[in-house]
N, C-alpha and C. Protein backbone atom coordinates (compact mmCIF):
# COMPACT_ATOMS: atom_id res chain seq x y z
N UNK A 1 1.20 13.90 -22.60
CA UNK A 1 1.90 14.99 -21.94
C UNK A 1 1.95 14.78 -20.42
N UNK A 2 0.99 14.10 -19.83
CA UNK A 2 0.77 13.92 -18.28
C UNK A 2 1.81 13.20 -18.18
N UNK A 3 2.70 11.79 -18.79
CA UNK A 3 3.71 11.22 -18.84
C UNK A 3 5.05 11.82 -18.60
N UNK A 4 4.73 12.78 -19.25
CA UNK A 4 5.97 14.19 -19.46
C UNK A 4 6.43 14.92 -18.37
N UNK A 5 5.28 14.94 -17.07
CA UNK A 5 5.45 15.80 -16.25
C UNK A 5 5.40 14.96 -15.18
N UNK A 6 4.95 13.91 -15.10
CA UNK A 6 5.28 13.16 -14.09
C UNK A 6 6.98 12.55 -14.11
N UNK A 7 7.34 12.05 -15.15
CA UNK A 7 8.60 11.72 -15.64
C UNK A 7 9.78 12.79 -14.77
N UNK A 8 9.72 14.23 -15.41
CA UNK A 8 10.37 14.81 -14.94
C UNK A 8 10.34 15.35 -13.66
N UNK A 9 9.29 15.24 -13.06
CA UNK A 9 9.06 15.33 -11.85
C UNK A 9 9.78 14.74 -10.89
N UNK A 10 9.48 13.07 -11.30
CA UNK A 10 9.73 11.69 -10.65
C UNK A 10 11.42 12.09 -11.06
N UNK A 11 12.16 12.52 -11.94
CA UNK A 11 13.48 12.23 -11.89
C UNK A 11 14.28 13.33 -11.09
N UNK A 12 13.44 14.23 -10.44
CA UNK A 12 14.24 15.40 -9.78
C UNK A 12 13.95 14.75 -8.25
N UNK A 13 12.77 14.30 -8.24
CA UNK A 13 12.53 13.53 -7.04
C UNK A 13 13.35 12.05 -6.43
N UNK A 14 13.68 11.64 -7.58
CA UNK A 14 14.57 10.25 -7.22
C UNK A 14 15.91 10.79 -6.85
N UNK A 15 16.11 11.65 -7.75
CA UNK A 15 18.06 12.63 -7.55
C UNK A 15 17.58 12.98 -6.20
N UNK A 16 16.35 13.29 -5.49
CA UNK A 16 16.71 14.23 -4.48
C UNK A 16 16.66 13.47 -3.23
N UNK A 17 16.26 12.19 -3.64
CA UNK A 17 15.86 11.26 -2.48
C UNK A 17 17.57 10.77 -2.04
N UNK A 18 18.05 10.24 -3.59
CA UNK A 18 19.53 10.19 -3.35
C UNK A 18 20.07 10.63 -2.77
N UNK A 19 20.16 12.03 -3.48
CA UNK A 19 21.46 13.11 -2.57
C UNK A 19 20.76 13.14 -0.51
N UNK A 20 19.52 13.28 -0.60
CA UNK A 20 19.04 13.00 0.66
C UNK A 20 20.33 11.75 1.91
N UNK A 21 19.45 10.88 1.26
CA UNK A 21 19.76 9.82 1.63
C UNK A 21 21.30 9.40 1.66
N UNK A 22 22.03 9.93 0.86
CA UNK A 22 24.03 9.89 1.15
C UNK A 22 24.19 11.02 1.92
N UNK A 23 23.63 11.90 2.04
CA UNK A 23 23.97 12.87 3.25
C UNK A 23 23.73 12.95 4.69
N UNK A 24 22.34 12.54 4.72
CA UNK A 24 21.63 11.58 6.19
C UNK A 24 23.00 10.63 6.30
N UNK A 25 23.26 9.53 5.41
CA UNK A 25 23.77 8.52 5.94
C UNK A 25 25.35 8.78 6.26
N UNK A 26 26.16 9.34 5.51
CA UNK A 26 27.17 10.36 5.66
C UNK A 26 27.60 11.05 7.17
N UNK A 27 26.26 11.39 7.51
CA UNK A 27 26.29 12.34 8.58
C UNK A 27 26.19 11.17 9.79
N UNK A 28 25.12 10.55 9.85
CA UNK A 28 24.87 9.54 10.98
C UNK A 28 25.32 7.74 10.99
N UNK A 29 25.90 7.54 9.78
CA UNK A 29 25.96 6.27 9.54
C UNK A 29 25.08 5.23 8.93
N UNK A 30 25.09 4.43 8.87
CA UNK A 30 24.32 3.26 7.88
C UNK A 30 23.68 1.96 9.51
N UNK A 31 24.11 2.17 10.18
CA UNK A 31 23.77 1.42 11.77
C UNK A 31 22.05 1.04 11.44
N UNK A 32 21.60 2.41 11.56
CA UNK A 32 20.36 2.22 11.34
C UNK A 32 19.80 2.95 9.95
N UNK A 33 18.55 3.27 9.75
CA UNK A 33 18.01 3.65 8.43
C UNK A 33 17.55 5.14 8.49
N UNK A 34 18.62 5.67 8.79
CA UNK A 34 18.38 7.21 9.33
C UNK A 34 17.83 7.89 7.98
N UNK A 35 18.46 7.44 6.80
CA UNK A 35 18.57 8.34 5.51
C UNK A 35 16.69 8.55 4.92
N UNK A 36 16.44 6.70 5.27
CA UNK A 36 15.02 6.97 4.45
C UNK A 36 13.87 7.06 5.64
N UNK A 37 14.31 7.19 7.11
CA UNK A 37 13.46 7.66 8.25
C UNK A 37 13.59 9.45 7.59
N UNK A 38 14.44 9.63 7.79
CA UNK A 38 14.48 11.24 7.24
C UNK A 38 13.51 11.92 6.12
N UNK A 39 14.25 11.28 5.17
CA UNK A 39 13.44 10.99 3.90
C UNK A 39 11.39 11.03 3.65
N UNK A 40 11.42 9.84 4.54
CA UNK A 40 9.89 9.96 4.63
C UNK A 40 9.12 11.03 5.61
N UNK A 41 9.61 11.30 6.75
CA UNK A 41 8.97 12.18 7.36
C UNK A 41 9.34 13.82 6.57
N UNK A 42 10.95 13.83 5.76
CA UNK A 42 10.64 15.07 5.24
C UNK A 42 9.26 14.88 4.22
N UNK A 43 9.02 13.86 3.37
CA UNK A 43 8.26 13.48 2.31
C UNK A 43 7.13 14.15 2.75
N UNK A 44 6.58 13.65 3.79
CA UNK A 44 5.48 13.57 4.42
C UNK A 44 4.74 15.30 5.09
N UNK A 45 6.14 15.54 5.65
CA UNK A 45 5.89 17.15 5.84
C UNK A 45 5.71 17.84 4.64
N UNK A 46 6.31 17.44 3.26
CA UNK A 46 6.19 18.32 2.22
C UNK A 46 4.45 18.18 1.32
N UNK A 47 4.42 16.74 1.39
CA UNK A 47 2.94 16.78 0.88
C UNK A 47 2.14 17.47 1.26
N UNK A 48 2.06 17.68 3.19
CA UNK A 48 1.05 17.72 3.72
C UNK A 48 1.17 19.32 3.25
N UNK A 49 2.14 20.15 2.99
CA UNK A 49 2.60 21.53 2.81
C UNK A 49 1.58 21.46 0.97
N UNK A 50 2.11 21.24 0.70
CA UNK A 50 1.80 21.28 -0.92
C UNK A 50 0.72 21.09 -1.15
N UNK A 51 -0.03 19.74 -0.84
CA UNK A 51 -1.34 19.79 -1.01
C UNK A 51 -2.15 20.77 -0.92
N UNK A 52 -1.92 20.65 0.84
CA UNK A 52 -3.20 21.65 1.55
C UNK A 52 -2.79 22.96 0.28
N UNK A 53 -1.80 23.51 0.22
CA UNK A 53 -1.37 24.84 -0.61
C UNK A 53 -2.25 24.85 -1.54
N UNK A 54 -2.00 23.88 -2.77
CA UNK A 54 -2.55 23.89 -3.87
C UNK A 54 -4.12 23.42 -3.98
N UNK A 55 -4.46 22.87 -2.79
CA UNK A 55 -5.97 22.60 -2.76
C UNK A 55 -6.67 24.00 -1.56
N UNK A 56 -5.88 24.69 -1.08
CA UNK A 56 -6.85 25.53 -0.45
C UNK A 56 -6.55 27.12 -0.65
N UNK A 57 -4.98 27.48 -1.29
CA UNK A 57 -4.91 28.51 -1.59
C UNK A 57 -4.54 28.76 -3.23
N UNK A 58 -4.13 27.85 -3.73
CA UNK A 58 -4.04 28.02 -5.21
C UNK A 58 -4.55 27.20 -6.15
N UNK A 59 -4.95 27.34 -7.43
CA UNK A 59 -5.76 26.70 -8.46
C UNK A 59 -4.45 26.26 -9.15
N UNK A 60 -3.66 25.53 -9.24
CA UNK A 60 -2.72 25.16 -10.49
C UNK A 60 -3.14 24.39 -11.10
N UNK A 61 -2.61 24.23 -12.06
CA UNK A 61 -2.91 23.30 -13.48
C UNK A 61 -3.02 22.05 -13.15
N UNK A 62 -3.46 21.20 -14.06
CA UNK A 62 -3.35 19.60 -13.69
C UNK A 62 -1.99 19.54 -13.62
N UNK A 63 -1.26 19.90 -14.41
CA UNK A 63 0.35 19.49 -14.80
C UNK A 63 0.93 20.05 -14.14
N UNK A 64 0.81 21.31 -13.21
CA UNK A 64 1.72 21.46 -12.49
C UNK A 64 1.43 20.48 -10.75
N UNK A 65 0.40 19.97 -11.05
CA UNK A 65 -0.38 19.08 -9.67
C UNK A 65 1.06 17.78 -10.10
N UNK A 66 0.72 17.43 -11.11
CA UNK A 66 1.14 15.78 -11.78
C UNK A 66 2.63 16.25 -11.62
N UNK A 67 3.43 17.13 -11.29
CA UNK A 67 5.16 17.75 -11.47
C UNK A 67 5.29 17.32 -10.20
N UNK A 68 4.79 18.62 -9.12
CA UNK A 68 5.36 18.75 -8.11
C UNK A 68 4.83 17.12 -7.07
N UNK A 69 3.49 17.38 -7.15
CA UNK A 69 2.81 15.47 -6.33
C UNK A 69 3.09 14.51 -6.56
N UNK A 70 3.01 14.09 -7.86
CA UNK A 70 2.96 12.57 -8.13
C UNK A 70 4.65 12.29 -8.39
N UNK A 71 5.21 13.25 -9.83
CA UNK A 71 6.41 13.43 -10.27
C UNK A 71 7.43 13.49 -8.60
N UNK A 72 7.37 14.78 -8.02
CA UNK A 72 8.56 15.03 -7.79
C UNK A 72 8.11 14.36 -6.05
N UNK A 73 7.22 14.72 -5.71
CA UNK A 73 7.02 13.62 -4.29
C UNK A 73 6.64 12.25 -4.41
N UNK A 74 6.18 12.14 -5.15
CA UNK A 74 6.29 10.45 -5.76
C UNK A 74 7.64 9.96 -6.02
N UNK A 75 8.48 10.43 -6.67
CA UNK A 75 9.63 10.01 -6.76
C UNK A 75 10.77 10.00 -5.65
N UNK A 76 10.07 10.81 -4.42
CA UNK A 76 11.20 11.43 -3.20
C UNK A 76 10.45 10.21 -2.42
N UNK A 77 9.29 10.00 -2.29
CA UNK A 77 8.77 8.52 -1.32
C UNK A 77 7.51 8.80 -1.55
N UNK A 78 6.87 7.34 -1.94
CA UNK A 78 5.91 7.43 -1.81
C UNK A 78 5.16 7.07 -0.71
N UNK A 79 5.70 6.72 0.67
CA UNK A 79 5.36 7.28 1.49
C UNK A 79 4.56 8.98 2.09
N UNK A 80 5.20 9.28 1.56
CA UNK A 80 4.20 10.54 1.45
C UNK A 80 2.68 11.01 1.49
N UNK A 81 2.62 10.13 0.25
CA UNK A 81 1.13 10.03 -0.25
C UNK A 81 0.79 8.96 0.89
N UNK A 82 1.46 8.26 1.35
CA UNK A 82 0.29 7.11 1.91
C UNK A 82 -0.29 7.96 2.93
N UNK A 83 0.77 8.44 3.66
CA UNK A 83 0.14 9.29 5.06
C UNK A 83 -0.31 10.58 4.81
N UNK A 84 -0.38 11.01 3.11
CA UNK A 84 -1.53 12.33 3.18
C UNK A 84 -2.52 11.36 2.85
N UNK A 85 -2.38 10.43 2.71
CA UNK A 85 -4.12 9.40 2.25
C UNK A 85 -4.88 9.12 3.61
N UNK A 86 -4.24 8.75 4.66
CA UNK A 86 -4.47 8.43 6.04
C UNK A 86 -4.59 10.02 6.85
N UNK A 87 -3.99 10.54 6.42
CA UNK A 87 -4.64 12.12 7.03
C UNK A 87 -6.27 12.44 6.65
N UNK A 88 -6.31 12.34 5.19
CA UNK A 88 -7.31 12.39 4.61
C UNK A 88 -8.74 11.55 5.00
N UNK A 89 -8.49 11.01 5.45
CA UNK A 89 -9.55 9.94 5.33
C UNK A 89 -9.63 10.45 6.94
N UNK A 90 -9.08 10.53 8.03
CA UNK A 90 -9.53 10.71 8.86
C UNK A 90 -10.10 12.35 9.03
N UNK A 91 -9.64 13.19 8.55
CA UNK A 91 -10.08 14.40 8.40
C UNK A 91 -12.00 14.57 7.76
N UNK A 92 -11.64 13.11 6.49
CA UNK A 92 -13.67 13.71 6.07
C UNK A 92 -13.88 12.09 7.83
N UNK A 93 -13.55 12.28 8.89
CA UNK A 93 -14.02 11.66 9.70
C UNK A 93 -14.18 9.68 9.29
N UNK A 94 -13.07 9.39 8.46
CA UNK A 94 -13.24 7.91 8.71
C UNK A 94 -12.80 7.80 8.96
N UNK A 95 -12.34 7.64 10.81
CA UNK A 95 -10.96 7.04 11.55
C UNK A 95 -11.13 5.98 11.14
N UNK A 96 -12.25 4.87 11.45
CA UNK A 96 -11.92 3.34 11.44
C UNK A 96 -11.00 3.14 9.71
N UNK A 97 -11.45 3.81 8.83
CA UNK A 97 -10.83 3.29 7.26
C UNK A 97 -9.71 3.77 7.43
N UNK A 98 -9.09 4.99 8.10
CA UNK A 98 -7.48 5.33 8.26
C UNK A 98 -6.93 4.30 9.00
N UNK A 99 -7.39 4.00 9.99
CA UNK A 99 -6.53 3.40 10.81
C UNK A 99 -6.43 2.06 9.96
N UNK A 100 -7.49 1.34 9.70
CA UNK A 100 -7.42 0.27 8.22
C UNK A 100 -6.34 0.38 7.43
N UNK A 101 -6.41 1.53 6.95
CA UNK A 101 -5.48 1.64 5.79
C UNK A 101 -4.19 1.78 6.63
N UNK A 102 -3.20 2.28 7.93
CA UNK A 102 -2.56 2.56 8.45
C UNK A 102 -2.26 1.17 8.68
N UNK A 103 -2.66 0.21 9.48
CA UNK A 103 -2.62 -1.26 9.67
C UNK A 103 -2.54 -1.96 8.32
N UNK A 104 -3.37 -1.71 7.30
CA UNK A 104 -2.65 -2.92 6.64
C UNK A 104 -1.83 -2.43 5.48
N UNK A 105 -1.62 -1.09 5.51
CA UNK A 105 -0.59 -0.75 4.91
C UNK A 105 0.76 -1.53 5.18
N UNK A 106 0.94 -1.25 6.81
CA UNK A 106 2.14 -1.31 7.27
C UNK A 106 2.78 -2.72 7.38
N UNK A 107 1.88 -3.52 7.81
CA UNK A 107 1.38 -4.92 8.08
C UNK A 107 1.59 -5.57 6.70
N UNK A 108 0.74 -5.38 5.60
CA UNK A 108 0.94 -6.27 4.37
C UNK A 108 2.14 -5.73 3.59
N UNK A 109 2.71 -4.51 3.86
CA UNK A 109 3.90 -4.30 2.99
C UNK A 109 5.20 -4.81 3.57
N UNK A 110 4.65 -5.18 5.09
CA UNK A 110 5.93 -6.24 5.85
C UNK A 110 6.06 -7.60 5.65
N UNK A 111 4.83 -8.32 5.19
CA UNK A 111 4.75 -9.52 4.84
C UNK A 111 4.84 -9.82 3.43
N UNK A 112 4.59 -8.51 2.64
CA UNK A 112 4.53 -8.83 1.12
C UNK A 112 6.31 -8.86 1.01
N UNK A 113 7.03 -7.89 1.29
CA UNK A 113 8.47 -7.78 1.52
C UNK A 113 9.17 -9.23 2.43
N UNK A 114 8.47 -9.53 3.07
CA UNK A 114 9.08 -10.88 3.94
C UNK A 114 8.71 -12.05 2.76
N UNK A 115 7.90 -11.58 2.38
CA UNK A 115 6.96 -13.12 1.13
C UNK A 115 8.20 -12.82 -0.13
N UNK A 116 8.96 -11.73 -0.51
CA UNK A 116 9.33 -11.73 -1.66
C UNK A 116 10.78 -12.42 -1.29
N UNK A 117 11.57 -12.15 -0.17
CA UNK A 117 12.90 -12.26 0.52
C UNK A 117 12.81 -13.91 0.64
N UNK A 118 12.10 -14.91 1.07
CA UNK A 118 11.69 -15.81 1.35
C UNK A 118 11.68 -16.27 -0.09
N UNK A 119 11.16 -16.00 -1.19
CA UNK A 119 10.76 -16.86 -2.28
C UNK A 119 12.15 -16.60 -3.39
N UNK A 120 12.39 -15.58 -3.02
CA UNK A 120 14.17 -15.53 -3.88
C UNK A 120 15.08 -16.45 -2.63
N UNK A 121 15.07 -16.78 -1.95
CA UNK A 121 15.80 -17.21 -0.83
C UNK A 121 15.49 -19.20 -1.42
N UNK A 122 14.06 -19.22 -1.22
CA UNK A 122 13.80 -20.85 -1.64
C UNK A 122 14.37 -21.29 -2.92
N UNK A 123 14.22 -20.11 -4.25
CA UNK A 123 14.84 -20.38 -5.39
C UNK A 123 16.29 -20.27 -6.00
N UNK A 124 17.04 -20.45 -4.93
CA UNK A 124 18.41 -20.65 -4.81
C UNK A 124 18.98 -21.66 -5.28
């Protein structure tokens, strides 16, 4: 059932990243990456909204946690989660492991992405 609710979650979240993202780009152009700059910082404002909500003023279900978090902000960016993970960690006071995780987040998902572009590129 956890499948169930992440699923549908994740598919209201991917539609919404879409419609997002053709309307950003619509509005400002394709020049630069306005749609999924948008995108993630809305992402990012909404976790940080939701979480804190559901972890400090309301008890919801696992399944409605696994809908709206994983499902429907997982599916809008998972960006999101990275930077409520890096909030987190510096909040119980581990700057040095946020900033860790902030650096080689950013860092190895530029080289893992440069490593994949490069190896479809050699196998031509």
């Amino acid at each position: 059932m956890e499948l169930f609710w992440v699923g549908v979650g994740g598919f209201a979240g991917a539609n919404a990243r879409y419609v997002m993202g053709r309307a950003v780009d619509s509005r400002f152009g394709t020049a630069f990456p306005y749609g999924t700059l948008a995108i993630n910082i809305a992402g990012s404002l909404l976790i940080g909204i939701l979480v804190t909500l559901l972890a400090e003023r309301y008890a919801p279900s696992h399944a409605v946690r696994l809908l709206l978090v994983t499902g429907v902000l997982g599916g809008y960016t998972t960006f999101s989660t990275y930077a409520f993970e890096a909030i987190a960690l510096a909040d119980r006071g581990q700057f040095g492991r946020s900033l860790l995780y902030v650096l080689a987040s950013n860092g190895l998902a530029l080289v893992a992405c440069g490593g994949g572009v490069a190896l479809v590129r050699a196998l031509r």
